[in-house]
Protein backbone atom coordinates (compact mmCIF):
# COMPACT_ATOMS: atom_id res chain seq x y z
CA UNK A 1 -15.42 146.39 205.27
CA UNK A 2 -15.93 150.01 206.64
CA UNK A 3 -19.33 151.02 208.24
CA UNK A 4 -20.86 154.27 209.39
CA UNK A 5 -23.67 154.50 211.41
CA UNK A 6 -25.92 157.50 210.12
CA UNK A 7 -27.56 159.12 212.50
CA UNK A 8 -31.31 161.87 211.91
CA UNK A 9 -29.11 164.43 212.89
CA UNK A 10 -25.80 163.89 210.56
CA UNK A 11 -26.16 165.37 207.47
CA UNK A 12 -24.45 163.67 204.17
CA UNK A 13 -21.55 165.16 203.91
CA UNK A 14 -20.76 164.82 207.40
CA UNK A 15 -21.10 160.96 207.44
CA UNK A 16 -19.01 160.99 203.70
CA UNK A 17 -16.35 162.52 205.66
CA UNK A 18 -16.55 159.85 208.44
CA UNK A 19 -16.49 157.28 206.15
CA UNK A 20 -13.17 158.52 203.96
CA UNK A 21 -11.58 159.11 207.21
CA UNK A 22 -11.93 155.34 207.91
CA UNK A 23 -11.36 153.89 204.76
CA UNK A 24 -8.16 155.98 205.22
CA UNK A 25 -7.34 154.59 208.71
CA UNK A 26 -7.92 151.20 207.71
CA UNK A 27 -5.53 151.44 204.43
CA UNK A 28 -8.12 150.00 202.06
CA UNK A 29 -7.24 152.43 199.28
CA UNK A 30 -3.65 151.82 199.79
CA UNK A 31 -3.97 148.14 200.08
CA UNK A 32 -6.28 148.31 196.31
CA UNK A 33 -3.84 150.34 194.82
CA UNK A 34 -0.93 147.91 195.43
CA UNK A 35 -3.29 144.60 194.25
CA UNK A 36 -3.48 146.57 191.33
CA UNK A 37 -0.41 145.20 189.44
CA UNK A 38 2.02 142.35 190.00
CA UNK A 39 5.04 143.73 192.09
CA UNK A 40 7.46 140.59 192.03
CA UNK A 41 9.32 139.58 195.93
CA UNK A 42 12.74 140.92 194.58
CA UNK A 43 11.24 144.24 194.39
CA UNK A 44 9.29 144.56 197.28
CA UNK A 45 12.62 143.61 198.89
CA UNK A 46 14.53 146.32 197.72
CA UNK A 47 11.86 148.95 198.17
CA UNK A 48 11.73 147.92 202.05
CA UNK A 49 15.40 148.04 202.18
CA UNK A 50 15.33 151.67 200.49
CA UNK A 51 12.68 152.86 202.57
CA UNK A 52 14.78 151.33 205.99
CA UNK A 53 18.08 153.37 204.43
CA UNK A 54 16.04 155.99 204.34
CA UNK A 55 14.61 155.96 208.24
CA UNK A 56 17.91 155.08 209.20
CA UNK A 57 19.57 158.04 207.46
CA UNK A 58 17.02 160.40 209.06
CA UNK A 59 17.47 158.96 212.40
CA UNK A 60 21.44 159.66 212.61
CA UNK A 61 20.95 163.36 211.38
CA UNK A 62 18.55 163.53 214.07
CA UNK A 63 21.17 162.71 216.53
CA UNK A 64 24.21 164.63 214.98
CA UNK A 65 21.93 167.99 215.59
C-alpha cells in the first residue's frame, strides 16, 4: 500500500504527483495489469527466455562496437 504524507504547504497536484511516482516505483500498476488474466507457466517461460535473447543480443553488439 502506497502513502503520502500531505503536508499545509503541498498543494494537490503536487502530492498526486508524489503519489503516481510511487505507485510507479513500487510496480503496483504493473503487477494489476498482469493479475488481470491467466498467463499459463509455459508462457511466462518463453517470454523470459525472449526477453534474456533479447539482453543478450544487445549486450554482444555492445561489445563488437
Amino acid at each position: 500500500m502506497v502513502i503520502v504524507q500531505r503536508k499545509d504547504v503541498d498543494s494537490i497536484d503536487k502530492v498526486l504527483k508524489n503519489y503516481r511516482k510511487k505507485v510507479e516505483k513500487n510496480e503496483t500498476i504493473k503487477i494489476l495489469r498482469n493479475k488481470m488474466f491467466f498467463t499459463k507457466k509455459c508462457r511466462k517461460r518463453a517470454e523470459e527466455r525472449k526477453l534474456a535473447l533479447y539482453r543478450q543480443q544487445l549486450r554482444s553488439k555492445d561489445r563488437d562496437e
